[in-house]
C-alpha atoms as a PDB file:
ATOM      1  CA  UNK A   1       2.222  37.545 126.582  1.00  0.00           C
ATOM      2  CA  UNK A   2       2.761  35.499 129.924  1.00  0.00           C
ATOM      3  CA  UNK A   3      -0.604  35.372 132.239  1.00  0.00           C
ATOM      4  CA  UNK A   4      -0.029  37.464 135.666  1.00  0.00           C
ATOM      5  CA  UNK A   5      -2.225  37.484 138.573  1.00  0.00           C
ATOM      6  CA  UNK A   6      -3.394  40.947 139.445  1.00  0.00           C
ATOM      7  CA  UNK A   7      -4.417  41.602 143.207  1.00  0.00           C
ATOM      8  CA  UNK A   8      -4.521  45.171 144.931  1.00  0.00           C
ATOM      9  CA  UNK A   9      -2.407  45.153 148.442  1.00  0.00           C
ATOM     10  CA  UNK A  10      -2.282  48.438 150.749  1.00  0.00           C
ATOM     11  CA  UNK A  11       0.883  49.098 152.570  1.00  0.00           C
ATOM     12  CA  UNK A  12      -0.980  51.619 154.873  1.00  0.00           C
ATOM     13  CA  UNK A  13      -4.491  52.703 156.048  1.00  0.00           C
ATOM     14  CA  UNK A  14      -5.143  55.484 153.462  1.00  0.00           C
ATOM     15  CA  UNK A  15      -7.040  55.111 150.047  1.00  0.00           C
ATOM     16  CA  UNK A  16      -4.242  56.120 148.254  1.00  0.00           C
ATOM     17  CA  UNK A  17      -1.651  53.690 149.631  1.00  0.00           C
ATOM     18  CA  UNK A  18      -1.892  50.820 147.744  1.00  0.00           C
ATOM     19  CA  UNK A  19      -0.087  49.273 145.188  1.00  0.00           C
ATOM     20  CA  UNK A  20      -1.052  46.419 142.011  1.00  0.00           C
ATOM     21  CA  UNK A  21       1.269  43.431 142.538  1.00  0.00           C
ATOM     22  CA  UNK A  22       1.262  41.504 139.416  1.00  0.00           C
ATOM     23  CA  UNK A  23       2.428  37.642 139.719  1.00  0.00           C
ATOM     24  CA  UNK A  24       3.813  35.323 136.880  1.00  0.00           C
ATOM     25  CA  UNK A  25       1.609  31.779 137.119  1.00  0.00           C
ATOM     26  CA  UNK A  26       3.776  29.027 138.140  1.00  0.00           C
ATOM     27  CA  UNK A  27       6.345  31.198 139.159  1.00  0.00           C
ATOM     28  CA  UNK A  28       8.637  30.851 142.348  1.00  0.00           C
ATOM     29  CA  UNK A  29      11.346  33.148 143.606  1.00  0.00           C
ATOM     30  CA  UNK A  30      10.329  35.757 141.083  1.00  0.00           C
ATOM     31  CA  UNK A  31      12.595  39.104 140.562  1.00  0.00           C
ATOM     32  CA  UNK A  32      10.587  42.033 141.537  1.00  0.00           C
ATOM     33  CA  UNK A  33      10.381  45.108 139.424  1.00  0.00           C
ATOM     34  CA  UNK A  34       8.740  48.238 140.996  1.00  0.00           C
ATOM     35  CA  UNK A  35       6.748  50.970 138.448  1.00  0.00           C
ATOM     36  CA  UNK A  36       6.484  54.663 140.187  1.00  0.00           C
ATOM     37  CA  UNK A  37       4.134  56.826 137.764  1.00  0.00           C
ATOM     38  CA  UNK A  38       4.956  60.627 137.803  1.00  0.00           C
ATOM     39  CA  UNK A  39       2.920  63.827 137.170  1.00  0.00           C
ATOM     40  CA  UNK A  40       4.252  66.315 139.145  1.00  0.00           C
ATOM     41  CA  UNK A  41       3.740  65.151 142.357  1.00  0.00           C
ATOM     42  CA  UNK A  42       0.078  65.766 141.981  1.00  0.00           C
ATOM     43  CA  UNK A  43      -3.029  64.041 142.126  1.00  0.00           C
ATOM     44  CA  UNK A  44      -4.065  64.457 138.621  1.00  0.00           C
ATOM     45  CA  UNK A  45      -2.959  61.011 138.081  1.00  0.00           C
ATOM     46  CA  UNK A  46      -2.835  58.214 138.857  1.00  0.00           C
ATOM     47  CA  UNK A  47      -0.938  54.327 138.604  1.00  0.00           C
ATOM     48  CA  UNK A  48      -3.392  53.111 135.753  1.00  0.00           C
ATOM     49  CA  UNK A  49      -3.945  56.638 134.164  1.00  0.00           C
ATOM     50  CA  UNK A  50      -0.167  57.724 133.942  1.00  0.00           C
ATOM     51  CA  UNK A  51       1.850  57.115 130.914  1.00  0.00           C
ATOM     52  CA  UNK A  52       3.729  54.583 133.199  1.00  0.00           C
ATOM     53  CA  UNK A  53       0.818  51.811 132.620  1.00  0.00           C
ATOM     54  CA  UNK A  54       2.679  50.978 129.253  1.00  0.00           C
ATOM     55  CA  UNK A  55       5.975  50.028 130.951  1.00  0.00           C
ATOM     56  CA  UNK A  56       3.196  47.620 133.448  1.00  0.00           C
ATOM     57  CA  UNK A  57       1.667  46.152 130.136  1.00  0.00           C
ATOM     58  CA  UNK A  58       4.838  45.652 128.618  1.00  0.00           C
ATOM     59  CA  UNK A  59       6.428  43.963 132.313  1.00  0.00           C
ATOM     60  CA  UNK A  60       3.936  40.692 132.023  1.00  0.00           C
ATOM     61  CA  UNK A  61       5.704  39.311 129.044  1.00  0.00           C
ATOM     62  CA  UNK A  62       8.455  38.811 131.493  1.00  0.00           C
ATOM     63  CA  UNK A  63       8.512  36.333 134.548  1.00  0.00           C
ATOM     64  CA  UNK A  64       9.336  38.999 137.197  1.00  0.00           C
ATOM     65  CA  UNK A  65       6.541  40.329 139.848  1.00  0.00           C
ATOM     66  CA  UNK A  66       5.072  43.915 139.026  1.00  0.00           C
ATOM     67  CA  UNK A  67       4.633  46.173 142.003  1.00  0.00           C
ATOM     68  CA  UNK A  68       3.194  49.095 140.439  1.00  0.00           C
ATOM     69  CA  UNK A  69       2.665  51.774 143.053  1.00  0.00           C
ATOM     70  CA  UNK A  70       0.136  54.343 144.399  1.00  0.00           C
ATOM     71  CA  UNK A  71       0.963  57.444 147.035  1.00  0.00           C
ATOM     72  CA  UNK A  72      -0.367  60.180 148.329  1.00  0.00           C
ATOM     73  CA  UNK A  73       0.007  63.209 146.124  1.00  0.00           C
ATOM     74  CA  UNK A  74      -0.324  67.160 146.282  1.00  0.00           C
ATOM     75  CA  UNK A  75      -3.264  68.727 145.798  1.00  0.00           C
ATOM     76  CA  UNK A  76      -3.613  70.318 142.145  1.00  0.00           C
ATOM     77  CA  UNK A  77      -3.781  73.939 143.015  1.00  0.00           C
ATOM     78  CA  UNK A  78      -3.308  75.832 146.131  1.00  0.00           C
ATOM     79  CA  UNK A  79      -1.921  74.752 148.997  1.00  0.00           C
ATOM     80  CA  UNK A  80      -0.746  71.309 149.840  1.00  0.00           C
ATOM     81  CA  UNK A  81      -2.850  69.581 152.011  1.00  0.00           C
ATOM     82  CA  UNK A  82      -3.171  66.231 150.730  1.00  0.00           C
ATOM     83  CA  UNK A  83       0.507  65.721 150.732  1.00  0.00           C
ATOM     84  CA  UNK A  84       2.336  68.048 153.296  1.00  0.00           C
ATOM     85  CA  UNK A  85       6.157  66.762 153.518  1.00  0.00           C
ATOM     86  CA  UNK A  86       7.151  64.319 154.031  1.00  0.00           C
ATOM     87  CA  UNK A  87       4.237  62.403 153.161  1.00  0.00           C
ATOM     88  CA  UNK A  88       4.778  61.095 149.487  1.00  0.00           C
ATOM     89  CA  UNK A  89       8.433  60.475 150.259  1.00  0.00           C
ATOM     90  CA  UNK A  90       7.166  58.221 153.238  1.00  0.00           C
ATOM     91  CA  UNK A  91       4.227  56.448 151.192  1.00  0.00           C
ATOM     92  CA  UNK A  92       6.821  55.280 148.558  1.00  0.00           C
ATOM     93  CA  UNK A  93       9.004  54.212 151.041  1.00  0.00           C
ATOM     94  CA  UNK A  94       6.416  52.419 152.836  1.00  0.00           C
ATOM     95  CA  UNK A  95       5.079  50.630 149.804  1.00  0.00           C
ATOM     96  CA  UNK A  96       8.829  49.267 149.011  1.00  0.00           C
ATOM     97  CA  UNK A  97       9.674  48.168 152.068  1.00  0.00           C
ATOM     98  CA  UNK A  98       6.207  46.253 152.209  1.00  0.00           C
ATOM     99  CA  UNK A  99       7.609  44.010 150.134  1.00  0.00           C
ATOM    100  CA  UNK A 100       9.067  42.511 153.108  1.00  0.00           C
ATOM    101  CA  UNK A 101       5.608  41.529 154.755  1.00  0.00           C
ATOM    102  CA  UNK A 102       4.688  39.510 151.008  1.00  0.00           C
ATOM    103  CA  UNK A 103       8.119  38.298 150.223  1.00  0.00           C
ATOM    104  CA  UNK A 104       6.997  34.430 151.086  1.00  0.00           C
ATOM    105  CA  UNK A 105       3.386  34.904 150.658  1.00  0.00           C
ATOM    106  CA  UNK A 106       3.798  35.749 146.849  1.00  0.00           C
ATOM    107  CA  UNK A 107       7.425  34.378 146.242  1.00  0.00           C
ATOM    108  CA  UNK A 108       9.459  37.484 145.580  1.00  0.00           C
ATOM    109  CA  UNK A 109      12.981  37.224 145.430  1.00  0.00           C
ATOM    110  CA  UNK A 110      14.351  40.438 146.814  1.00  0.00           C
ATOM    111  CA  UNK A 111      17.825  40.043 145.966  1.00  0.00           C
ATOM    112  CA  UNK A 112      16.916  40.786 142.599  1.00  0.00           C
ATOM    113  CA  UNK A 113      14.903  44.331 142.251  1.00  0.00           C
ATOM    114  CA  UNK A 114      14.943  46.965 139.301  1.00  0.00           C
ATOM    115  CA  UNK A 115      12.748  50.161 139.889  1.00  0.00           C
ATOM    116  CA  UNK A 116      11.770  52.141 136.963  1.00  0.00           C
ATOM    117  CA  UNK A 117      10.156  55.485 137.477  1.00  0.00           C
ATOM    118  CA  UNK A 118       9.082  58.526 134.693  1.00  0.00           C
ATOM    119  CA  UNK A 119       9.335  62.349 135.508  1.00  0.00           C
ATOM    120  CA  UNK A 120       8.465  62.860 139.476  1.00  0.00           C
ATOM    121  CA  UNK A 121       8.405  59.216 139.361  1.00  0.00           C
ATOM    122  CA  UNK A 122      11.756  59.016 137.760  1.00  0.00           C
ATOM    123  CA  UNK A 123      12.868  61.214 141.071  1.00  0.00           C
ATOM    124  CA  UNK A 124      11.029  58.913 143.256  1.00  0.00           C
ATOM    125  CA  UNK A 125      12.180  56.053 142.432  1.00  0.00           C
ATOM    126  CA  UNK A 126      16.212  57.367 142.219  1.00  0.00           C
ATOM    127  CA  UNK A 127      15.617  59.190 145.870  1.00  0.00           C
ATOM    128  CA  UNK A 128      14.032  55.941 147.598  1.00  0.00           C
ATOM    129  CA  UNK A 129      16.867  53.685 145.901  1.00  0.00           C
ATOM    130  CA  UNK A 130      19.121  55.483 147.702  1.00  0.00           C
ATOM    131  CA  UNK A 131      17.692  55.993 150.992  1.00  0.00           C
ATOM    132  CA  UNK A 132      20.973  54.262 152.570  1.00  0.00           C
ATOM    133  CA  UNK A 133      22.578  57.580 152.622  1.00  0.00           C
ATOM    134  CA  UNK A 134      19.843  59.832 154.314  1.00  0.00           C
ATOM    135  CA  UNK A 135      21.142  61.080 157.423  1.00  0.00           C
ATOM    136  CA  UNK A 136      19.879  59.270 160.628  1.00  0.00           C
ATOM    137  CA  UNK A 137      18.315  62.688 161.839  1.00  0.00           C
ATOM    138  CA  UNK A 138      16.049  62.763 159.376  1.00  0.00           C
ATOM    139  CA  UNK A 139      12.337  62.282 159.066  1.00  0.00           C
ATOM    140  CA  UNK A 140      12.850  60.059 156.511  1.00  0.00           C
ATOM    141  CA  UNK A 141      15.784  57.946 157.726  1.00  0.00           C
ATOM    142  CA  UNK A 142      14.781  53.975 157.800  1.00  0.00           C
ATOM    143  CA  UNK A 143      17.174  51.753 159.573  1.00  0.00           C
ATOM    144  CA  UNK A 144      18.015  49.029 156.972  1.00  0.00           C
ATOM    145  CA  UNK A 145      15.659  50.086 154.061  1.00  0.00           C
ATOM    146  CA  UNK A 146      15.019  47.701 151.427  1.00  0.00           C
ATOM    147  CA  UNK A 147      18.119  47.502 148.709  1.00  0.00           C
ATOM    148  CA  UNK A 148      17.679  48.812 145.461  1.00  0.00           C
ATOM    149  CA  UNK A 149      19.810  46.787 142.901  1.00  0.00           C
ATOM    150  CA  UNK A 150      19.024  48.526 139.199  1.00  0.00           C
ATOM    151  CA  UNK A 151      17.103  51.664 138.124  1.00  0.00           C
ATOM    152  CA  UNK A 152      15.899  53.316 135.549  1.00  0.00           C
ATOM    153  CA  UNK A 153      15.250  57.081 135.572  1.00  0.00           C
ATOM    154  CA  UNK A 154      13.154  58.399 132.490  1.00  0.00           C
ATOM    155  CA  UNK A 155      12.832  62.279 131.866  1.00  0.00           C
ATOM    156  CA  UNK A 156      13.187  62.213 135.686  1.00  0.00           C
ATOM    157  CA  UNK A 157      13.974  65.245 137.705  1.00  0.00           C
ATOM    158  CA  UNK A 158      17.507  64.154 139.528  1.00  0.00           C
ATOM    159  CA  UNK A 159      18.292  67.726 141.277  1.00  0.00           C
ATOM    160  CA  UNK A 160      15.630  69.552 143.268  1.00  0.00           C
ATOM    161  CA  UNK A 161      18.077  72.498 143.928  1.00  0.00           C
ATOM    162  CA  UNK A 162      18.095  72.833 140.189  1.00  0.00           C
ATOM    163  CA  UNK A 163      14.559  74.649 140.305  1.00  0.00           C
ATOM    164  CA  UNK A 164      15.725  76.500 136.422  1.00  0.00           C
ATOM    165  CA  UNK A 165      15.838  73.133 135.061  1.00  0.00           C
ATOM    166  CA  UNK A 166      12.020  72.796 135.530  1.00  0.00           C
ATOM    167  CA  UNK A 167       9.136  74.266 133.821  1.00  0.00           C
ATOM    168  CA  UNK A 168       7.182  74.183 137.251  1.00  0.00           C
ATOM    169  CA  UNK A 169       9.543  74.874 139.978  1.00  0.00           C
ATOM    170  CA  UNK A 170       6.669  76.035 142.402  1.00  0.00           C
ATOM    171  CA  UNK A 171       5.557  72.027 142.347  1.00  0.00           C
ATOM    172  CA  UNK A 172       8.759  71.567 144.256  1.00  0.00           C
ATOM    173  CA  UNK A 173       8.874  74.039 146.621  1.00  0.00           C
ATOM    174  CA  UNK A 174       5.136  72.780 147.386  1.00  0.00           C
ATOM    175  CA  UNK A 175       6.032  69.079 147.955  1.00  0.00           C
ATOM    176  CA  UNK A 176       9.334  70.318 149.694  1.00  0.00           C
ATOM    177  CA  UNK A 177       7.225  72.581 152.015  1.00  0.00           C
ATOM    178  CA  UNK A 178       9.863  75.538 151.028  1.00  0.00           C
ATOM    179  CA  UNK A 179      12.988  76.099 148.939  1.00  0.00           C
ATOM    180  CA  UNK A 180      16.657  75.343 149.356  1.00  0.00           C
ATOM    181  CA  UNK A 181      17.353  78.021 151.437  1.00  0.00           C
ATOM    182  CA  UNK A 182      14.362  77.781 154.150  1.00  0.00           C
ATOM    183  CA  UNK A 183      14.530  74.210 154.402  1.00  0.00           C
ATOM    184  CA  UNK A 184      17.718  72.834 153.624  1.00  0.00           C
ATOM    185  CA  UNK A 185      17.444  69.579 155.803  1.00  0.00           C
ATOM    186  CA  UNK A 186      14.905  68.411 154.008  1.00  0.00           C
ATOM    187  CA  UNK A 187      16.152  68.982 150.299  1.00  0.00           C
ATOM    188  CA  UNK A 188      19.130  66.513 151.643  1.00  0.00           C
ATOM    189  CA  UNK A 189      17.340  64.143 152.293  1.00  0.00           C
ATOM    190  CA  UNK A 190      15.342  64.265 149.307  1.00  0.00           C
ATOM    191  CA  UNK A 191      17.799  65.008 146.399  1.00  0.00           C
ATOM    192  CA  UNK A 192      18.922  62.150 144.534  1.00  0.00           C
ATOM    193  CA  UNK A 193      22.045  64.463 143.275  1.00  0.00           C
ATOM    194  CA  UNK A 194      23.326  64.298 147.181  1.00  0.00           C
ATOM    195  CA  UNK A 195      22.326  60.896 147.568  1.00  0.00           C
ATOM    196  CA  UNK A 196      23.002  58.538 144.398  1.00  0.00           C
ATOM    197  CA  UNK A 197      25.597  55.692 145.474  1.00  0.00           C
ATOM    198  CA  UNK A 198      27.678  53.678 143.652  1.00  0.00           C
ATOM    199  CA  UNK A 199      26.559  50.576 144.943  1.00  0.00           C
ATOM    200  CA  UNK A 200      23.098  50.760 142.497  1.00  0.00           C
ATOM    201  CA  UNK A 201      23.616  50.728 139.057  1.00  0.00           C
ATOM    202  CA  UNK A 202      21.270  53.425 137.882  1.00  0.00           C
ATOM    203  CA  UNK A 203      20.478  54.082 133.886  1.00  0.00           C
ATOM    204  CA  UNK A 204      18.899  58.086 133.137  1.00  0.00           C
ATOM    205  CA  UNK A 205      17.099  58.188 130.219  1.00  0.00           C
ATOM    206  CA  UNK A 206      16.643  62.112 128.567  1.00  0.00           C
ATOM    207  CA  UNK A 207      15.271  63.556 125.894  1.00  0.00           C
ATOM    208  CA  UNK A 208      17.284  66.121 124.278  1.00  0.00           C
ATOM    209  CA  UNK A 209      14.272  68.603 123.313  1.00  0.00           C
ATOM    210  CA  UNK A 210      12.740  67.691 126.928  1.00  0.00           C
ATOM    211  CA  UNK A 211      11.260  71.259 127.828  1.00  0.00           C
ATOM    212  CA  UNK A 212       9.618  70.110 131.332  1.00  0.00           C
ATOM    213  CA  UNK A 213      12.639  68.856 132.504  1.00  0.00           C
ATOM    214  CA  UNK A 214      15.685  70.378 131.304  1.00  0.00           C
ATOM    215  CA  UNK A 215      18.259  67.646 129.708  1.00  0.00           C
ATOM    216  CA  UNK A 216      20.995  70.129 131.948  1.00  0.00           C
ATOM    217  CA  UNK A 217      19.690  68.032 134.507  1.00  0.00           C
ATOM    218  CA  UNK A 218      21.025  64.987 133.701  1.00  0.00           C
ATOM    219  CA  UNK A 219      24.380  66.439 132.076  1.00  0.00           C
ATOM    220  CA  UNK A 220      25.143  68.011 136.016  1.00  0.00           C
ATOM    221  CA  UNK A 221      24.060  64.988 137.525  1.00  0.00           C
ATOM    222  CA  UNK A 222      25.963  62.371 135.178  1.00  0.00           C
ATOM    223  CA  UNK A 223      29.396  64.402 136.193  1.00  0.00           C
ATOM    224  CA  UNK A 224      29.512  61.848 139.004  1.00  0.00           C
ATOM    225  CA  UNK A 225      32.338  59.801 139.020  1.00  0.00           C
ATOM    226  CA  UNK A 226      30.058  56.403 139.315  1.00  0.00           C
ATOM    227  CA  UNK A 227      31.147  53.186 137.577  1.00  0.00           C
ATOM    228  CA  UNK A 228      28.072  51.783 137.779  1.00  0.00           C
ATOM    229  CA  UNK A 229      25.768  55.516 136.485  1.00  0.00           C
ATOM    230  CA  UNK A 230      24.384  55.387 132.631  1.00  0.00           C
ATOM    231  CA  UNK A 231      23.766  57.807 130.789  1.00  0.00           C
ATOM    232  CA  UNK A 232      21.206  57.747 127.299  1.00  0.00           C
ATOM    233  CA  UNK A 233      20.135  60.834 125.399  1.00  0.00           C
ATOM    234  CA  UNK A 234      17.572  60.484 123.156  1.00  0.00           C
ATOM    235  CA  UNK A 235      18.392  63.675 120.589  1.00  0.00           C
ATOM    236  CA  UNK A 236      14.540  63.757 119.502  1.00  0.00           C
ATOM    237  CA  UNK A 237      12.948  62.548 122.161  1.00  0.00           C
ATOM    238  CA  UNK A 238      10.671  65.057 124.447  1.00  0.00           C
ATOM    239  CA  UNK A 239       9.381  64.792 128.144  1.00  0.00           C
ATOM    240  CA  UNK A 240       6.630  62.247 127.186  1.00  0.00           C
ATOM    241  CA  UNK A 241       7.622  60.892 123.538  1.00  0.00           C
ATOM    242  CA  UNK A 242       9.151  58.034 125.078  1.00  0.00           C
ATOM    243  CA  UNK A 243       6.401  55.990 126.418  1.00  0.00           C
ATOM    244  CA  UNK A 244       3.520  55.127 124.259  1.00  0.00           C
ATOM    245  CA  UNK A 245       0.773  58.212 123.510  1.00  0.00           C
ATOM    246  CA  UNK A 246      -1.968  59.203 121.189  1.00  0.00           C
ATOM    247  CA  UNK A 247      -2.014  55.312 120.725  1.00  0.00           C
ATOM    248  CA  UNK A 248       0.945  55.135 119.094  1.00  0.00           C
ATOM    249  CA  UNK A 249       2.499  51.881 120.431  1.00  0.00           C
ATOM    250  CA  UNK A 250       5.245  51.213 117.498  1.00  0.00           C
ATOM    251  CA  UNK A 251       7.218  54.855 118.063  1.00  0.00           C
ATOM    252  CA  UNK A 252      11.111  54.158 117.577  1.00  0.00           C
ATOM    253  CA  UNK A 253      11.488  55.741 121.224  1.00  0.00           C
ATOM    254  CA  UNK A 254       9.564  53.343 122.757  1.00  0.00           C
ATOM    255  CA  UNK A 255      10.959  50.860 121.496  1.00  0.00           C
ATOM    256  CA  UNK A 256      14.206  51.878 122.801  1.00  0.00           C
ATOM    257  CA  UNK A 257      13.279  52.001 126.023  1.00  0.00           C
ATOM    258  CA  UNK A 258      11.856  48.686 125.900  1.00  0.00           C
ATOM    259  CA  UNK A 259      15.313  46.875 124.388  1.00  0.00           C
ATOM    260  CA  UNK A 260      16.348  48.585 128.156  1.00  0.00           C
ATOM    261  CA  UNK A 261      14.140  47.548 130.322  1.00  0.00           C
ATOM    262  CA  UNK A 262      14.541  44.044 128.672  1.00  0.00           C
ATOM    263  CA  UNK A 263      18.911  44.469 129.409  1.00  0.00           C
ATOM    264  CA  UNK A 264      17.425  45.409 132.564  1.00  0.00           C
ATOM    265  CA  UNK A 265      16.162  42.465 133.372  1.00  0.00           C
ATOM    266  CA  UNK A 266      18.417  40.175 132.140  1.00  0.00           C
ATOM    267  CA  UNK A 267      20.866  42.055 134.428  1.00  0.00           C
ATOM    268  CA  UNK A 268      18.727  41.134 137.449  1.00  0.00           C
ATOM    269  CA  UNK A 269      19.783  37.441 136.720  1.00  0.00           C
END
């Protein structure tokens, strides 16, 4: 395994916004691969606690730059007061788009960026690759937001109008601040479904027996004629099966999604 540089950078004033950029020694003009852990939307997690810290571990035997990501999330129960809309949407925006400010200062090449994202962070990371189709009324509309080149959705939730496909569709209405129907505006601009492009090339990885997230899901959302949209199902695989748990490091599903992020990568170039 290659030696990275760790430091912790904050892309806003608030505890929570921060991020672990992870740097290759010796490396210049370094390709830039962004993690976004899920959970819900909640604070329950966390970047080093989430299953997501596997896909970080197994990053540094690459040369590319890590920017594995914290935001502000909902509160657990009750109402949401730690993350009222549109604050986690803006907090991952604002921690991609930092990687402006370090570009120089820690060599990044931004020409060549893959995000990778499970469950909530699976929908994170598809919604803020494809902020260049948000409408220019919205809250969340950034002139010129950082481009998005590859990404990789796993057991992510790609349709927030699809509130059947979830086990916990009150999580979305509570990071949405309402359903469909009573705030419409703001599932547009926050719905990968509406907003995927075919300028990124975007792989969804399922699980067939996923019960959190329904693999319907990613059937509805894969109907897109998009030249450049993969889709892999993973007939045994569950909601969390494919990243590393209970220890178990060697599982034939995580390998698999290691072999992708490793075509990933190559892709960048």
């Amino acid at each position: 395994m290659k030696c990275h540089q760790k430091k912790m950078i904050y892309y806003g004033v608030e505890s929570q916004q921060f991020g672990h950029l992870y740097t290759p020694s010796h490396s210049s003009n370094t390709p830039v691969v962004i993690v976004v852990h899920g959970g819900y939307w909640k604070d329950n997690h966390s970047l080093e606690t989430y299953a997501t810290y596997a896909i970080v571990d197994y990053l540094q035997s690459f040369e590319v730059a890590i920017w594995n990501i914290e935001y502000r999330r909902m509160n657990t129960e009750g109402e949401n007061s730690n993350a009222p809309w549109p604050t986690t949407f803006k907090d991952v925006a604002d921690a991609i788009d930092h990687l402006r400010r370090i570009q120089h200062s820690e060599s990044l090449d931004l020409s060549r960026v893959l995000i990778i994202g499970h469950s909530a962070g699976g929908h994170l990371a598809t919604w803020v690759a494809s902020r260049e189709k948000i409408a220019a009324d919205s809250e969340l509309y950034y002139q010129a937001p950082l481009k998005i080149h590859r990404a990789i959705s796993i057991a992510g939730i790609l349709d927030l109008a699809s509130v059947n496909d979830v086990d916990q569709p009150e999580q979305i209405y509570r990071l949405m601040g309402g359903t469909p129907y009573t705030q419409p505006g703001r599932y547009l601009a926050c719905n990968p479904s509406l907003l995927y492009h075919s300028q990124m090339a975007l792989t969804v990885v399922h699980g067939e027996r996923d019960t959190c997230v329904n693999i319907s899901q990613v059937k509805q959302f894969c109907e897109q004629p998009q030249t450049k949209l993969r889709q892999i199902i993973l007939p045994t695989a569950d909601h969390f099966s494919m990243l590393p748990h209970n220890g178990d490091w060697s599982a034939a599903q995580w390998q698999k999604i290691q072999q992708l992020i490793t075509d990933e990568i190559q892709a960048l170039g």
